[in-house]
C-alpha atoms as a PDB file:
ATOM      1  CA  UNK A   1      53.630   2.255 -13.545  1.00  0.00           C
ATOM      2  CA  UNK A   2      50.640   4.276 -12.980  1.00  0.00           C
ATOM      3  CA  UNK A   3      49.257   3.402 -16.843  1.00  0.00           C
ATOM      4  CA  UNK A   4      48.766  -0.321 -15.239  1.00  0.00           C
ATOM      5  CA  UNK A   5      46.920   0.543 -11.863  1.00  0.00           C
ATOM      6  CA  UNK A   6      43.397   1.207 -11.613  1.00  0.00           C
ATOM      7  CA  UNK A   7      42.643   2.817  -8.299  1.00  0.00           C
ATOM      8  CA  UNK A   8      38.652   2.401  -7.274  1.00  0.00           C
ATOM      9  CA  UNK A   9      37.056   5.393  -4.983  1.00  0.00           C
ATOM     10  CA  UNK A  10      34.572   3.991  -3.046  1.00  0.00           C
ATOM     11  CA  UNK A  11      31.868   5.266  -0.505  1.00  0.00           C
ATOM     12  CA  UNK A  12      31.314   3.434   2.497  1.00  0.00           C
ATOM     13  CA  UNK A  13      28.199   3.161   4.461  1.00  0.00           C
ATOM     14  CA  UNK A  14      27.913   4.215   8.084  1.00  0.00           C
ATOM     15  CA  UNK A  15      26.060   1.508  10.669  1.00  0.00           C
ATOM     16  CA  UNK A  16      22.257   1.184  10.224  1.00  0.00           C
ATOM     17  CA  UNK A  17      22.469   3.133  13.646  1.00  0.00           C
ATOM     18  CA  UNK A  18      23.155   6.151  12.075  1.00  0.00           C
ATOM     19  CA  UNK A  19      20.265   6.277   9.530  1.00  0.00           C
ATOM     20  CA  UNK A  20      22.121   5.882   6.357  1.00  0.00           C
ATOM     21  CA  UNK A  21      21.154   2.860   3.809  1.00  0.00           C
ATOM     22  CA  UNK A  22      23.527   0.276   2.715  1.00  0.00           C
ATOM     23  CA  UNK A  23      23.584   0.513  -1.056  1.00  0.00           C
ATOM     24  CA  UNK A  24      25.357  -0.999  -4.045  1.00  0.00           C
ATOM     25  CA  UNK A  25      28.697   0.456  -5.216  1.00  0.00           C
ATOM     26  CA  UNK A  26      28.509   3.496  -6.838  1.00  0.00           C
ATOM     27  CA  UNK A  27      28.498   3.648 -10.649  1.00  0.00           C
ATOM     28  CA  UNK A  28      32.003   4.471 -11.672  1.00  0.00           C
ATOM     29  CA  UNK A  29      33.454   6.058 -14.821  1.00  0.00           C
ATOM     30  CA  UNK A  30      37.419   5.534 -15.922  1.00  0.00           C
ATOM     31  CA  UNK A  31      39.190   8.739 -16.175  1.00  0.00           C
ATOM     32  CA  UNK A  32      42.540   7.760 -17.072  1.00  0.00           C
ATOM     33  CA  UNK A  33      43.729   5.471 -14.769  1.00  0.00           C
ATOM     34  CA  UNK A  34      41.553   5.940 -11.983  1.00  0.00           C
ATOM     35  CA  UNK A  35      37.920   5.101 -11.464  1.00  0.00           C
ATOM     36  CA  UNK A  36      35.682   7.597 -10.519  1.00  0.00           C
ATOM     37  CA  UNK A  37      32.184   7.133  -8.526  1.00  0.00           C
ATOM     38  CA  UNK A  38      29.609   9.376 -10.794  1.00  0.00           C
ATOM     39  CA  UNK A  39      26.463   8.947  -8.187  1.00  0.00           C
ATOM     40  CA  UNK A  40      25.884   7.699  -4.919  1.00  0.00           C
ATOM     41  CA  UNK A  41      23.784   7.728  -1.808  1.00  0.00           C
ATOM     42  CA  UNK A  42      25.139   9.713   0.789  1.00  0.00           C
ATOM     43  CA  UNK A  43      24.345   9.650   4.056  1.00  0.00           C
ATOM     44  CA  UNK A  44      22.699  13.175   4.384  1.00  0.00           C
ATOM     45  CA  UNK A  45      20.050  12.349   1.876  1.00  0.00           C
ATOM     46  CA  UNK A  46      18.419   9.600   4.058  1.00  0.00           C
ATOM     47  CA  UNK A  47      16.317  12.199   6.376  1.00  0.00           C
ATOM     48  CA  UNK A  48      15.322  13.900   3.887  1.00  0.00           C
ATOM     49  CA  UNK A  49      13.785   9.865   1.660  1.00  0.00           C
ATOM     50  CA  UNK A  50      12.352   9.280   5.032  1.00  0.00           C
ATOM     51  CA  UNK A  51      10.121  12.413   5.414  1.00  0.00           C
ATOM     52  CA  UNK A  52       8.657  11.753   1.784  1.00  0.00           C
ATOM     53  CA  UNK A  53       7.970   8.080   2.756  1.00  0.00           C
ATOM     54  CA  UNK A  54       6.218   8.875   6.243  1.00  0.00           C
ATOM     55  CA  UNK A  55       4.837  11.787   4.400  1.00  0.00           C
ATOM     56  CA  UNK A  56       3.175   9.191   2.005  1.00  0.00           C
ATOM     57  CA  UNK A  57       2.412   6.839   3.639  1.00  0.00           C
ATOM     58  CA  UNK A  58       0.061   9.454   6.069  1.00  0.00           C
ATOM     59  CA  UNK A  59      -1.666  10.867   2.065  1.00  0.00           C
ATOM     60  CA  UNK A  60      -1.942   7.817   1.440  1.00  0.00           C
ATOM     61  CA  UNK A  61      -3.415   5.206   3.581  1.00  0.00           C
ATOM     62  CA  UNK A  62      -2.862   1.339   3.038  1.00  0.00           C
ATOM     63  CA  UNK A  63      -0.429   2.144   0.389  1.00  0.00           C
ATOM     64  CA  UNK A  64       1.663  -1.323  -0.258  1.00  0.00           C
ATOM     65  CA  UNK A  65       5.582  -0.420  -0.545  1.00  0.00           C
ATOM     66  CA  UNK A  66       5.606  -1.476  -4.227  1.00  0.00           C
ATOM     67  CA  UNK A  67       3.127   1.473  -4.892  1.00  0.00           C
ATOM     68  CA  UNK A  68       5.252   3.850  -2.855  1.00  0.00           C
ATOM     69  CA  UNK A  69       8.444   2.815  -4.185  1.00  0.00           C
ATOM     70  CA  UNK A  70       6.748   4.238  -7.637  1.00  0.00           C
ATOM     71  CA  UNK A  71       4.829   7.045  -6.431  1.00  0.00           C
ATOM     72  CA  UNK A  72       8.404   8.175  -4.937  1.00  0.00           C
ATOM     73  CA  UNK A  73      10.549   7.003  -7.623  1.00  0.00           C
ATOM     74  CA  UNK A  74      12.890   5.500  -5.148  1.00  0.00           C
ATOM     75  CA  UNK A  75      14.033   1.687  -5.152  1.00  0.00           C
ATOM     76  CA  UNK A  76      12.380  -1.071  -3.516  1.00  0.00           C
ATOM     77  CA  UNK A  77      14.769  -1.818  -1.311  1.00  0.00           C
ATOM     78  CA  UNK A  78      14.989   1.436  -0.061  1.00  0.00           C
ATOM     79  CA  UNK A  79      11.067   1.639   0.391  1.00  0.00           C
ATOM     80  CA  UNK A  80      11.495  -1.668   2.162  1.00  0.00           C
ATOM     81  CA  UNK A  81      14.273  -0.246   4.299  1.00  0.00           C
ATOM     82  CA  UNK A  82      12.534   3.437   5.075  1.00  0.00           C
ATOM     83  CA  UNK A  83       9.167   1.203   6.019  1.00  0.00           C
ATOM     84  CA  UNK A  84      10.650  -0.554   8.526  1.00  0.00           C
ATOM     85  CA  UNK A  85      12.835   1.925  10.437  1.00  0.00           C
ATOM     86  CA  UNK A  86       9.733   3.698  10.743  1.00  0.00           C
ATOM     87  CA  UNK A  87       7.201   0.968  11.621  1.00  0.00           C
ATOM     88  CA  UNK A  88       9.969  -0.020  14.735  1.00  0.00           C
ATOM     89  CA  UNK A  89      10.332   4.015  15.696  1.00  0.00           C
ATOM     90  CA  UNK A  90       6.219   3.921  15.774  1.00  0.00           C
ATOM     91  CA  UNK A  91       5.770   6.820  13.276  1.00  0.00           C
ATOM     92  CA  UNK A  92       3.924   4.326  10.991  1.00  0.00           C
ATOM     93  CA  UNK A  93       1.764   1.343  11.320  1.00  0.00           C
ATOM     94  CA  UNK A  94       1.875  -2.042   9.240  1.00  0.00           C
ATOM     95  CA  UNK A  95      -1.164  -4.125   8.412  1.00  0.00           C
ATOM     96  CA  UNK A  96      -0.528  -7.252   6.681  1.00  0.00           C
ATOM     97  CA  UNK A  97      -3.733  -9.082   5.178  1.00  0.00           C
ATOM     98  CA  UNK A  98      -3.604 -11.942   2.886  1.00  0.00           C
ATOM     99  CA  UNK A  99       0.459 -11.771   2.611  1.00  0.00           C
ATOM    100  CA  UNK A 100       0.522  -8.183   1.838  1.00  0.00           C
ATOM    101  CA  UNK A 101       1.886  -5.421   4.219  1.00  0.00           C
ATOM    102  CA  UNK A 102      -0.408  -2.291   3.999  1.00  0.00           C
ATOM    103  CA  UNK A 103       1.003   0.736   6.299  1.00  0.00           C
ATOM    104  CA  UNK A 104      -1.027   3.816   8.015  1.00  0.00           C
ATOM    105  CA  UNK A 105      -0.618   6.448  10.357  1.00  0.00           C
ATOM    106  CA  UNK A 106      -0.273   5.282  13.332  1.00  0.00           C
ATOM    107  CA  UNK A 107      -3.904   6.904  13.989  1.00  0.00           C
ATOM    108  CA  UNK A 108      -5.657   4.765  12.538  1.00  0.00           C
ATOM    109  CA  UNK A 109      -6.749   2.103  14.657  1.00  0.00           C
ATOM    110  CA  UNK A 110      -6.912  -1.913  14.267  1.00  0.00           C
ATOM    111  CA  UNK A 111     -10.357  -2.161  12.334  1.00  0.00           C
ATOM    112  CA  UNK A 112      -9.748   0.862  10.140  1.00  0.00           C
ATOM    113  CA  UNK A 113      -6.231  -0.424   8.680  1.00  0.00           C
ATOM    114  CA  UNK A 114      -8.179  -4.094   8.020  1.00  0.00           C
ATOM    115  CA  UNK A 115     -11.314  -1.984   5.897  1.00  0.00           C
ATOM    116  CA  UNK A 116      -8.533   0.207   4.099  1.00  0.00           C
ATOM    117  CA  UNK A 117      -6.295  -2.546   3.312  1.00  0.00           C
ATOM    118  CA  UNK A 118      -9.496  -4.558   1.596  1.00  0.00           C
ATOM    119  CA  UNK A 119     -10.283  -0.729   0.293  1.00  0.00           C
ATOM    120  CA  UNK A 120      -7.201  -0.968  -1.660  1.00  0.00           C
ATOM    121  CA  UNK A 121      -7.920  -4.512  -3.816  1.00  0.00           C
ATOM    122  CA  UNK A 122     -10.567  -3.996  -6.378  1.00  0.00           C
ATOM    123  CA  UNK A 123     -12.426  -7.112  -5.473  1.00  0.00           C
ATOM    124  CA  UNK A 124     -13.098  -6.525  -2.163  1.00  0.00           C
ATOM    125  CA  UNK A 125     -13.342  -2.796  -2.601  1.00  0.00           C
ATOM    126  CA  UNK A 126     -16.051  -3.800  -5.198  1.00  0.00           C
ATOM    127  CA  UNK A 127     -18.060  -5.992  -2.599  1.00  0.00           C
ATOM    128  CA  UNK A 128     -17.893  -3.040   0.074  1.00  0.00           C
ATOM    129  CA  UNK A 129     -19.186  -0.520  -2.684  1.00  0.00           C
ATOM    130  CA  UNK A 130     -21.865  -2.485  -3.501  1.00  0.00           C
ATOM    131  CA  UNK A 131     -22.752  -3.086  -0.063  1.00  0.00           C
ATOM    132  CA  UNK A 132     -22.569   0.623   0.926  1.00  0.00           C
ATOM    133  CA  UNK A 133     -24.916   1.865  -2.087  1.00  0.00           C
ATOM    134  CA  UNK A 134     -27.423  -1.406  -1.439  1.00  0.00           C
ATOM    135  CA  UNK A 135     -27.308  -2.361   2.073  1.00  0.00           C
ATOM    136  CA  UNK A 136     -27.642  -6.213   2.805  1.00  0.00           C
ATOM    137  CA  UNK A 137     -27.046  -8.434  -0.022  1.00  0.00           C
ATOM    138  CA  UNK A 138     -27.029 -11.944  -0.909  1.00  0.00           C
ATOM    139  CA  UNK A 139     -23.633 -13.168  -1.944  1.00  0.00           C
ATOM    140  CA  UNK A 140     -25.075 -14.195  -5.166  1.00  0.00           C
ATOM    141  CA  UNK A 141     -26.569 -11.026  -6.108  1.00  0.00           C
ATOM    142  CA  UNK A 142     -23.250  -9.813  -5.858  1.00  0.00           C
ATOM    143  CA  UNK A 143     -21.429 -11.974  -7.797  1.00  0.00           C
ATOM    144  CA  UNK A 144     -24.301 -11.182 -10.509  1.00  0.00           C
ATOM    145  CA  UNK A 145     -23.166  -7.661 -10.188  1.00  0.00           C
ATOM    146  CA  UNK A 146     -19.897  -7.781 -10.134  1.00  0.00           C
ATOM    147  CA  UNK A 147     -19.642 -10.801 -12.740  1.00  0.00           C
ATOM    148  CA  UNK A 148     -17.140 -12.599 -10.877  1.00  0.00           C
ATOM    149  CA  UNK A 149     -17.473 -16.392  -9.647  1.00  0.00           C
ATOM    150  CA  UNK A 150     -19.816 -17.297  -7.115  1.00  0.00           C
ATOM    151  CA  UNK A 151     -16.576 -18.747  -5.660  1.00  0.00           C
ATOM    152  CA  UNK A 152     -14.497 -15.896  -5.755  1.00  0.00           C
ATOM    153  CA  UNK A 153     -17.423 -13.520  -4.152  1.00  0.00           C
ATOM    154  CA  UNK A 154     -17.804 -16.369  -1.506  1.00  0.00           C
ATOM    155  CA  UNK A 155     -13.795 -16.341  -0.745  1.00  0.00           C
ATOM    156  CA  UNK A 156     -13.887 -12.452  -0.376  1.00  0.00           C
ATOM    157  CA  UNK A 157     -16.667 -12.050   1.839  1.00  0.00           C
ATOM    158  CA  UNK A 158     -15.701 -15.174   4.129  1.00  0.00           C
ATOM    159  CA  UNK A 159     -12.427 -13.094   4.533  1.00  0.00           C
ATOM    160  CA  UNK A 160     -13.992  -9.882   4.619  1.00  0.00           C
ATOM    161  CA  UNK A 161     -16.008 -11.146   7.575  1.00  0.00           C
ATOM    162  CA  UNK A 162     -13.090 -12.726   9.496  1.00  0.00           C
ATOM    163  CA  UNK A 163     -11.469  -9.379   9.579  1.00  0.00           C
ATOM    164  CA  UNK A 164     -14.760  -8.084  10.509  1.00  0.00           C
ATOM    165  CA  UNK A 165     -15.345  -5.578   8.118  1.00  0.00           C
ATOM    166  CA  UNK A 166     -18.721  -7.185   6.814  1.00  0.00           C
ATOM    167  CA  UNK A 167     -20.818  -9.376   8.626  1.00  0.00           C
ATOM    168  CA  UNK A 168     -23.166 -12.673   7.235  1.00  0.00           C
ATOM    169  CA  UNK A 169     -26.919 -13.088   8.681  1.00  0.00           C
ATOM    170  CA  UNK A 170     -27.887 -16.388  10.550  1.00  0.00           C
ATOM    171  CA  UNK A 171     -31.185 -16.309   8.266  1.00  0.00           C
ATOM    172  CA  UNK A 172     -31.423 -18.191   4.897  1.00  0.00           C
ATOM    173  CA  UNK A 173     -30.755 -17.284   2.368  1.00  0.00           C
ATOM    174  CA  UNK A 174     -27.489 -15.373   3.728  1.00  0.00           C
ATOM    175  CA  UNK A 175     -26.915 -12.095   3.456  1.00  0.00           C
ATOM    176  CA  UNK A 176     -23.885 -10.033   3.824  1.00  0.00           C
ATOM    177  CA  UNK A 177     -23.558  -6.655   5.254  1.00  0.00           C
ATOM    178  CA  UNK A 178     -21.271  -3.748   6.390  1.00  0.00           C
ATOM    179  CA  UNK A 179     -20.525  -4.338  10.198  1.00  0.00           C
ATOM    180  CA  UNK A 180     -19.972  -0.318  10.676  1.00  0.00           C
ATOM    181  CA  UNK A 181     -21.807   1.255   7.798  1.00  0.00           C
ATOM    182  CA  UNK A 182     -20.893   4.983   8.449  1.00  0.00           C
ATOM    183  CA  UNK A 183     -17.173   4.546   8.864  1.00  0.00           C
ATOM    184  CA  UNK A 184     -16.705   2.262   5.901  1.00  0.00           C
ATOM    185  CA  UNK A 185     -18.413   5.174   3.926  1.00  0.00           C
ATOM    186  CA  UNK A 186     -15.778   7.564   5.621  1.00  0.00           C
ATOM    187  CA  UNK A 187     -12.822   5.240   4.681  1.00  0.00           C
ATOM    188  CA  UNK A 188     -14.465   5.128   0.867  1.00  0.00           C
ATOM    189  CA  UNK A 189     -14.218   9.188   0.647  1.00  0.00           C
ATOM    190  CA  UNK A 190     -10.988   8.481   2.078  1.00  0.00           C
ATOM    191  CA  UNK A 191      -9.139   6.059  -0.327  1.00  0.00           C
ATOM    192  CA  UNK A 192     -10.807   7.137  -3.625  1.00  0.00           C
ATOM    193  CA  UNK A 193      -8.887  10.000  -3.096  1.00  0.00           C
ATOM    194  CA  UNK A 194      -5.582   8.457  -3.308  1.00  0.00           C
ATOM    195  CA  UNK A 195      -6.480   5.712  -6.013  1.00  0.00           C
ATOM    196  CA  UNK A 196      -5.190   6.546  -9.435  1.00  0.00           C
ATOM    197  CA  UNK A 197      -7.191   8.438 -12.137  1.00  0.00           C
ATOM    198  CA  UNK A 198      -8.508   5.703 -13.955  1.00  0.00           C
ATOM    199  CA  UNK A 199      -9.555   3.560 -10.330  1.00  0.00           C
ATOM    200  CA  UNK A 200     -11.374   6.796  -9.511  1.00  0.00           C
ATOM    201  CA  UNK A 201     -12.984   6.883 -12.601  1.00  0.00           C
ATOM    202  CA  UNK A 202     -13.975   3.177 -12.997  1.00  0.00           C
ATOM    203  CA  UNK A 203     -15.111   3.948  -8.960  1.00  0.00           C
ATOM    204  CA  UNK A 204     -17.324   6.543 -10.247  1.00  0.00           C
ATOM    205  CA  UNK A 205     -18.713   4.772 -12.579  1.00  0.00           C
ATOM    206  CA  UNK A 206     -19.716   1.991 -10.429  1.00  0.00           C
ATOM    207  CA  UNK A 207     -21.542   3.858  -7.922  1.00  0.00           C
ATOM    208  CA  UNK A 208     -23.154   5.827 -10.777  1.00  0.00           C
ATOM    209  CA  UNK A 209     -24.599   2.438 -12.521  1.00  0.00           C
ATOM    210  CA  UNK A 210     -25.566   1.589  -8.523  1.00  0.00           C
ATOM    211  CA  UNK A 211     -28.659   4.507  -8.762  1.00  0.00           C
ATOM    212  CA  UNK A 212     -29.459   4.318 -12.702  1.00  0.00           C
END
């Protein structure tokens, strides 16, 4: 009788109240007649995912949960799931710009989340680099510079200045500059330091060429 039964062992998952993630069924091996669960997510391990996460998230500002879901090696889903307990418990902030969710310390403030968010797309983190290093610019110039679309470089710095992060003179021709100079500078020192190796370097780089 017991040839022809397969018994499953299962784990359940405890209410969200309780801190534990709901996950998919463990991965189960057949022993004989049973089945039995070979890893799992068990409820103790969930403090411990959501101190790396908050930890992260603080070493790395503006990080986007598909970077930190990488960085940690952990799913997406359980990123998504960390993120949010901790953006409704106020230990970490969310920015969303453009359809993306960026998240902070809750230290930051408003402004600074908007300038690191744009400090973590190359485009716009181009634009601010160029404007740091040159000072006022004409939107042209820096589509020269950058050898992107006059378009593009007109798209970025419209948004740029509706988060106020840059700001456009009334005088024509136009010119675009940082609306708070010293701080943007700050948040630079601040990011490049979390961007990956080969970010850095091509952020090197480009400030080097800036003074050649």
């Amino acid at each position: 009788m017991l040839a022809t039964i397969g018994l499953t062992v299962s784990v359940s998952t405890a209410a969200a109240d309780n801190n534990t993630l709901p996950t998919a069924p463990a991965r189960r091996e057949r022993t004989g007649p049973f089945y039995v669960p070979l890893r799992y997510v068990t409820p103790n391990t969930m403090p411990d995912t959501r101190t790396r996460v908050r930890r992260h998230v603080r070493d790395t500002p503006g990080v986007h949960f598909n970077r930190l879901s990488r960085d940690l090696d952990i799913a997406t889903g359980q990123a998504q799931y960390h993120l949010r307990r901790l953006v409704r418990d106020g230990e970490v902030a969310v920015e969303r710009i453009g359809g993306r969710a960026h998240y902070f310390d809750p230290a930051f403030d408003p402004w600074e989340r908007r300038a690191t968010a744009f400090l973590r797309r190359e485009t716009a983190r181009g634009i601010l680099v160029r404007l740091h290093a040159e000072g006022p610019t004409r939107p042209a110039a820096l589509a020269d510079e950058l050898d992107l679309a006059r378009s593009t470089v007109s798209w970025h710095v419209s948004t740029l200045a509706e988060s106020g992060v840059v700001e456009k003179s009334d005088d024509r021709p136009m010119r675009v500059s940082l609306a708070r100079p010293e701080r943007t500078a700050a948040l630079l020192d601040e990011v490049s330091a979390s961007l990956p190796d080969r970010i850095v370097d091509r952020f090197v780089r480009t400030v080097d060429s800036l003074f050649e």
